[in-house]
N, C-alpha and C. Protein backbone atom coordinates (compact mmCIF):
# COMPACT_ATOMS: atom_id res chain seq x y z
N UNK A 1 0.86 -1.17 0.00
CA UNK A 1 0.00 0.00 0.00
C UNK A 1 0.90 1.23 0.00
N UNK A 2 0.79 2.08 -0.77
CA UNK A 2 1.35 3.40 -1.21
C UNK A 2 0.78 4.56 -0.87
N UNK A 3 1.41 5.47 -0.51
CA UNK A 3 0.64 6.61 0.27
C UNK A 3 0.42 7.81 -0.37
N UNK A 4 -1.16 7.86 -0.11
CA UNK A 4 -1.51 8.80 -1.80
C UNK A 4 -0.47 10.29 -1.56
N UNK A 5 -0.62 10.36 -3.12
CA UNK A 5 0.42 11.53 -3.28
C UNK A 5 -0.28 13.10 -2.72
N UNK A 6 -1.87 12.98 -2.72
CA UNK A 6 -1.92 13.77 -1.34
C UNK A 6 -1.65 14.48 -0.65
N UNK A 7 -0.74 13.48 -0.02
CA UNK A 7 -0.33 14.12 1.30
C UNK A 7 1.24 14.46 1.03
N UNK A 8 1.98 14.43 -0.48
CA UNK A 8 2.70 15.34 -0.43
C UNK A 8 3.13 16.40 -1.19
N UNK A 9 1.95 16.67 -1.87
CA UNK A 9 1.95 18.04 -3.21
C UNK A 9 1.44 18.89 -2.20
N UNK A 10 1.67 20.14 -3.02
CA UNK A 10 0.99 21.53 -2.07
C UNK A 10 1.71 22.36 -1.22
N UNK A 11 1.56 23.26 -1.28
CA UNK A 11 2.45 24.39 -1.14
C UNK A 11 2.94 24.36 0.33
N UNK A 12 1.99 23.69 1.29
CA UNK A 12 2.41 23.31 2.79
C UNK A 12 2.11 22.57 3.40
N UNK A 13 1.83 21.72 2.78
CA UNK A 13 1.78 20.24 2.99
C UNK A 13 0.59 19.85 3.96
N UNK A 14 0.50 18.90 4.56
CA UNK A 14 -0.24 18.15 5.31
C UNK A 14 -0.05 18.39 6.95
N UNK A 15 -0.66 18.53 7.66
CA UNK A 15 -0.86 17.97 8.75
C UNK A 15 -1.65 17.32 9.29
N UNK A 16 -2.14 16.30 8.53
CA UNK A 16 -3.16 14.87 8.78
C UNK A 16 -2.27 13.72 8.81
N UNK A 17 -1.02 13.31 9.67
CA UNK A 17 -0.40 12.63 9.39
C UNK A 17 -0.18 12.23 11.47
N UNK A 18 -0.68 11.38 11.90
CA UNK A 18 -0.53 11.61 13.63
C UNK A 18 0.28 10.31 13.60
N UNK A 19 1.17 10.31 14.48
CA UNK A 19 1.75 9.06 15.50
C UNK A 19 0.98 8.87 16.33
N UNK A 20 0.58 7.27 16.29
CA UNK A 20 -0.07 6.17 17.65
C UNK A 20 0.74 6.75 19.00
N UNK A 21 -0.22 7.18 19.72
CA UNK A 21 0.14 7.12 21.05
C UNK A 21 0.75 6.08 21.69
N UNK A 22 0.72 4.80 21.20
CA UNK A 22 1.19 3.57 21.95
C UNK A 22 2.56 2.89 21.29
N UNK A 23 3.37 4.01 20.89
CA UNK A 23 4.61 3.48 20.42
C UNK A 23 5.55 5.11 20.48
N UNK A 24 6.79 4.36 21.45
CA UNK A 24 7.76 5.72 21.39
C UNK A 24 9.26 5.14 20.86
N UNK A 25 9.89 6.51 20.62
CA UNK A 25 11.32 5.64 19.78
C UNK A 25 12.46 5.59 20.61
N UNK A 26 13.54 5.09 21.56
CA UNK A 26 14.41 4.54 21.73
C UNK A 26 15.65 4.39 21.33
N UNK A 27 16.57 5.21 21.88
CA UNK A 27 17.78 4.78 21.30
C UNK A 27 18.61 3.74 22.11
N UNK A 28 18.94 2.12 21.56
CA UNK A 28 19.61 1.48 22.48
C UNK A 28 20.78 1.18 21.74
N UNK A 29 21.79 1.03 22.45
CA UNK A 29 22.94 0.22 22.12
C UNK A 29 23.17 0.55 21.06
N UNK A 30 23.56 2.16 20.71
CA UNK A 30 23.30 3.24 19.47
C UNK A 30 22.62 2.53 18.22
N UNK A 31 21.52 2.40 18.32
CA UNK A 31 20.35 2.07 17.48
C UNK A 31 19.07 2.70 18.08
N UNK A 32 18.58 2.90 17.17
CA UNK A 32 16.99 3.68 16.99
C UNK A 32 16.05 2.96 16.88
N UNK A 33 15.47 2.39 17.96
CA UNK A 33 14.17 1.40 17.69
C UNK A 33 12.87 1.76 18.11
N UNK A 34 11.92 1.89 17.44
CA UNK A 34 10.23 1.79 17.90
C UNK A 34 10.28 0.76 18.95
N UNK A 35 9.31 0.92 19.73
CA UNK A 35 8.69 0.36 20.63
C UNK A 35 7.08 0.16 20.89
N UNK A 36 6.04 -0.88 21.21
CA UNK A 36 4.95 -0.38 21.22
C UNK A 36 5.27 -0.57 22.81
N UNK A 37 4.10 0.04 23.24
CA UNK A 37 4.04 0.50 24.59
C UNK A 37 2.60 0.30 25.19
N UNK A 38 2.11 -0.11 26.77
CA UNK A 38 0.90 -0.45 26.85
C UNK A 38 0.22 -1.98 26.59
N UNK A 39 -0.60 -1.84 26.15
CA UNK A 39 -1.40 -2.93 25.56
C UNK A 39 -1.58 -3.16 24.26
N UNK A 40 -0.75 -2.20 23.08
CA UNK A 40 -0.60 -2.77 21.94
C UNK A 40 0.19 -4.13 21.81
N UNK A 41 -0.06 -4.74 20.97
CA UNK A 41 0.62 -5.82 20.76
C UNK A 41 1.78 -5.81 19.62
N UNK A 42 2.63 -6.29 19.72
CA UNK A 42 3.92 -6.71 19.74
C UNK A 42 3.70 -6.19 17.84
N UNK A 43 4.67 -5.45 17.24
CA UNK A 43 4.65 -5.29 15.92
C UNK A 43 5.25 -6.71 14.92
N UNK A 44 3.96 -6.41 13.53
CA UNK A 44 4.52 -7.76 12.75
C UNK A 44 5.66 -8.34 12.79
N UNK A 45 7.04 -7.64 12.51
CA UNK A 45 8.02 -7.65 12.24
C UNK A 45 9.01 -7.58 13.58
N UNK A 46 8.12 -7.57 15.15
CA UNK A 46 8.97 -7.61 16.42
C UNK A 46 9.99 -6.12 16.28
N UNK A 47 10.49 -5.99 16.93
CA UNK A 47 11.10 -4.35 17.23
C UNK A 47 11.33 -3.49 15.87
N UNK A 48 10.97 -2.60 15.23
CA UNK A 48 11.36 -1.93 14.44
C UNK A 48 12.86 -0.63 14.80
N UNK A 49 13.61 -0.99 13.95
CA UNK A 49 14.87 -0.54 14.19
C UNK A 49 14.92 0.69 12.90
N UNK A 50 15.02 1.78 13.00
CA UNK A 50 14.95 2.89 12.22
C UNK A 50 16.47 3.67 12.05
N UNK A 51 16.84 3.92 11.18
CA UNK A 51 18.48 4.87 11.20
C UNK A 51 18.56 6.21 11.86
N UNK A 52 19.44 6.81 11.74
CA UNK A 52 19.77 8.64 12.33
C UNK A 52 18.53 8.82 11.70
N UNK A 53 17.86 9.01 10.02
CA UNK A 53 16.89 10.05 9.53
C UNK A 53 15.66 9.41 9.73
N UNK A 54 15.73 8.12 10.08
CA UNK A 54 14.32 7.50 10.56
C UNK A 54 13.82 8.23 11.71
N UNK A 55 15.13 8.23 12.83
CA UNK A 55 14.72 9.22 14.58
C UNK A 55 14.57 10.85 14.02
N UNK A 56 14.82 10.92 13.27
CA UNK A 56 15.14 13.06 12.81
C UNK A 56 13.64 12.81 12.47
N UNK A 57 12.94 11.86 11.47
CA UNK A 57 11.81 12.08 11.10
C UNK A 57 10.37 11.99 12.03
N UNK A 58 11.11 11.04 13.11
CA UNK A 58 9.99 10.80 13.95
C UNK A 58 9.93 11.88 14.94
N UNK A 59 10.62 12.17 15.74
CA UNK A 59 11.35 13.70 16.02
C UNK A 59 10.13 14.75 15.36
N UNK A 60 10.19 14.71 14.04
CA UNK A 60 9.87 16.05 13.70
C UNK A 60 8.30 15.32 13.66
N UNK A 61 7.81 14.24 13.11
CA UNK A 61 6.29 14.33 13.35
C UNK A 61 5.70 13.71 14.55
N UNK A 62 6.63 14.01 15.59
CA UNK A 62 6.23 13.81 17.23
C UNK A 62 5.98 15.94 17.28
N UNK A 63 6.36 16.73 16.42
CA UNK A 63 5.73 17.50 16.59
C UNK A 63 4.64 18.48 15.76
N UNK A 64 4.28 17.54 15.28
CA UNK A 64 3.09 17.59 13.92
C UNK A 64 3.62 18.37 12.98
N UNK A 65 4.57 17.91 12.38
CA UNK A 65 5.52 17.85 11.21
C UNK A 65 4.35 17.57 10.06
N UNK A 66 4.17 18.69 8.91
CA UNK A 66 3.97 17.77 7.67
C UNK A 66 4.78 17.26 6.56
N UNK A 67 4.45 16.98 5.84
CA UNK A 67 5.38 16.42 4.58
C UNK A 67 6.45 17.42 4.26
N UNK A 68 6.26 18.80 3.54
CA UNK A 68 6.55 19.78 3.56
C UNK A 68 8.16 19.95 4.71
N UNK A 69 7.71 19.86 5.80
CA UNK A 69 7.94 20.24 6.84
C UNK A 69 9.41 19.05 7.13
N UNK A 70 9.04 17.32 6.73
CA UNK A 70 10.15 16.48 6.75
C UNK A 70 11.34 16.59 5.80
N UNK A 71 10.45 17.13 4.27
CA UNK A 71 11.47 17.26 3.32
C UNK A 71 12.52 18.36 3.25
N UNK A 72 12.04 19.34 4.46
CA UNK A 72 13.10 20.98 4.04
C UNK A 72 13.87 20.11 5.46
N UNK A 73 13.57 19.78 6.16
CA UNK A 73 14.44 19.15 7.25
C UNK A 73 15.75 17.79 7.06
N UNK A 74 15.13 17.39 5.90
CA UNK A 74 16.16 16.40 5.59
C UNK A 74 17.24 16.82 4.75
N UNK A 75 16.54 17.99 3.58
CA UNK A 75 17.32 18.55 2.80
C UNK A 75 18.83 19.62 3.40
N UNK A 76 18.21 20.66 4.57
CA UNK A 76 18.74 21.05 5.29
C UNK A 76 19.94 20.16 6.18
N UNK A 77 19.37 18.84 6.41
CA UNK A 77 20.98 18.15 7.51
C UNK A 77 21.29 17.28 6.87
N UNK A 78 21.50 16.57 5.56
CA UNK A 78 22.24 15.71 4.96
C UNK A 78 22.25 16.17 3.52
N UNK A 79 23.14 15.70 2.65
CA UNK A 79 23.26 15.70 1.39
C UNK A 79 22.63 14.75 0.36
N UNK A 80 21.89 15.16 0.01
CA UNK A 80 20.87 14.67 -0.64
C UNK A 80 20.31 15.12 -1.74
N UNK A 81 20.17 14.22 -3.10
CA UNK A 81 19.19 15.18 -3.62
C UNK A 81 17.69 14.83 -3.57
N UNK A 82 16.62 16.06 -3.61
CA UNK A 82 15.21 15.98 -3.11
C UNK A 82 14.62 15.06 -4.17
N UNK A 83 15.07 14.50 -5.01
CA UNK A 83 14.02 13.51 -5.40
C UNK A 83 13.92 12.25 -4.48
N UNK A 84 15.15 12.11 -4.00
CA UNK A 84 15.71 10.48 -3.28
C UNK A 84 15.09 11.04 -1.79
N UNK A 85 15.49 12.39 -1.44
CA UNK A 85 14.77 12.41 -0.34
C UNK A 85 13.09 12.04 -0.35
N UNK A 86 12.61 12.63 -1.15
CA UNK A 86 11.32 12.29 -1.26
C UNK A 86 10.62 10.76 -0.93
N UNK A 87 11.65 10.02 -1.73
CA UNK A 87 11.19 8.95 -1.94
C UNK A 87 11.66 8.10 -0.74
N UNK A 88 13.05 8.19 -0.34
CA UNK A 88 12.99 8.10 0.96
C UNK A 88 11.99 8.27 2.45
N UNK A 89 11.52 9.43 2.26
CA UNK A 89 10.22 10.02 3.61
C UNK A 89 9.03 8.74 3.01
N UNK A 90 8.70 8.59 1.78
CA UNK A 90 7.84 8.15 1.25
C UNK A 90 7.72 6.64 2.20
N UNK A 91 8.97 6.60 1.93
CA UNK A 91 9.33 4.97 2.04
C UNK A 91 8.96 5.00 3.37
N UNK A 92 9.30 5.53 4.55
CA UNK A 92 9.60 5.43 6.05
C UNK A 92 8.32 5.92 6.79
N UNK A 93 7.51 6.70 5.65
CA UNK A 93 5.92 6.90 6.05
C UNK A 93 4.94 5.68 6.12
N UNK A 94 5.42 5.14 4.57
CA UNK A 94 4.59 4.21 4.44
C UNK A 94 5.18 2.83 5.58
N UNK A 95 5.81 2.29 5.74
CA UNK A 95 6.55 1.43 6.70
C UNK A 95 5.60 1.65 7.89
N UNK A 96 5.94 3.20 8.82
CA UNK A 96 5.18 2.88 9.98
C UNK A 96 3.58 2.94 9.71
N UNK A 97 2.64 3.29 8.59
CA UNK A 97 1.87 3.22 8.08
C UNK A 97 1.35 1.45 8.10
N UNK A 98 2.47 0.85 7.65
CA UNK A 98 1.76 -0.48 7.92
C UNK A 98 1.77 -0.59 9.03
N UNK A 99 2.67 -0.78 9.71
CA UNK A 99 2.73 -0.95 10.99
C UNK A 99 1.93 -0.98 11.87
N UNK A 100 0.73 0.20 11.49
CA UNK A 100 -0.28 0.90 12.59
C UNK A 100 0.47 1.87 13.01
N UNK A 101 1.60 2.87 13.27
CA UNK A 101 2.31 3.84 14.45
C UNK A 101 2.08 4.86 13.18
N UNK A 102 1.41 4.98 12.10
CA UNK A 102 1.05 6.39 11.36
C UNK A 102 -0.39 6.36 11.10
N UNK A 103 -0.81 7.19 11.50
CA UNK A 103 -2.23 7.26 10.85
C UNK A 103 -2.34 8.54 9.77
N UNK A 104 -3.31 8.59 8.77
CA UNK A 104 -3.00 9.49 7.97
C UNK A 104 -5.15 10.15 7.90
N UNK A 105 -5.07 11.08 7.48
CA UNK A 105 -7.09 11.22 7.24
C UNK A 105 -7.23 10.38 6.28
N UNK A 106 -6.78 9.91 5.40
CA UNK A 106 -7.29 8.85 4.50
C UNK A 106 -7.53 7.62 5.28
N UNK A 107 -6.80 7.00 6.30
CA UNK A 107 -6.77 6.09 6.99
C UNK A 107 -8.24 6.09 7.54
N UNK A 108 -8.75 7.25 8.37
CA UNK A 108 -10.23 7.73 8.97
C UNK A 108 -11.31 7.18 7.86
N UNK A 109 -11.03 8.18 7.04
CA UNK A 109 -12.63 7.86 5.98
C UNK A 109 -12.30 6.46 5.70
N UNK A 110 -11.66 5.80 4.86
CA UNK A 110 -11.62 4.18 4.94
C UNK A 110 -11.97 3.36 5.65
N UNK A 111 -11.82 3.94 6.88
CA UNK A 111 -12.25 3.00 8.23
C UNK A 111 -13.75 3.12 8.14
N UNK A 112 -14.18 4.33 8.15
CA UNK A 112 -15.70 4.74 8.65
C UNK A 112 -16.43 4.44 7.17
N UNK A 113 -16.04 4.50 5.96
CA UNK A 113 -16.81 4.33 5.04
C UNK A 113 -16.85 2.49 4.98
N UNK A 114 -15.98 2.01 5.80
CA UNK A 114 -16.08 0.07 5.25
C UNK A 114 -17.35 -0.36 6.75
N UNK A 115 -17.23 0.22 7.56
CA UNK A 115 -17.64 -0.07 8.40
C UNK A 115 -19.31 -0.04 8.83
């Protein structure tokens, strides 16, 4: 599942993009790992381990970061060019997206229109 393009055209992007309350990120044994927390249950894939721009990204939409908002931030602290960045955020959206730890407003109406 691919995350409509949406949520990253437009002059300032999105802020319909929330982190699950029941997962925080962790740095152990210099690694960056998700955690769920509570009474969620244990992720498909058991601990998710994320790099330096995986924590910079979560970081920034732990403070309602939009799209917009990840791409001038990545562009700004590494060398990169913005297409790869793009596709990069893309990639690391959609990931915790499966996961359950992203919810997006498309996620909402889908729910409530199947239901």
């Amino acid at each position: 599942m691919n995350l409509p393009e949406k949520f990253f055209s437009g002059p300032g992007g999105t802020k319909d993009m929330n982190l699950e309350k029941d997962f925080i990120l962790r740095e152990m044994a210099g690694e960056y790992v998700i955690i769920p927390t509570g009474k969620r249950p244990p992720l498909q894939e058991g601990l998710l381990t994320v790099n330096e721009v995986g924590a910079a990204l979560w970081k920034k939409l732990e403070t309602g970061a939009d799209f917009q908002e990840l791409l001038a931030s990545v562009l700004a602290q590494y060398e990169v060019e913005e297409e790869r960045a793009v596709r990069e955020i893309r990639e690391f959206l959609d990931l915790l997206r499966k996961n359950g730890i992203l919810t997006m407003e498309e996620d909402e109406y889908r729910d409530r229109d199947h239901n």
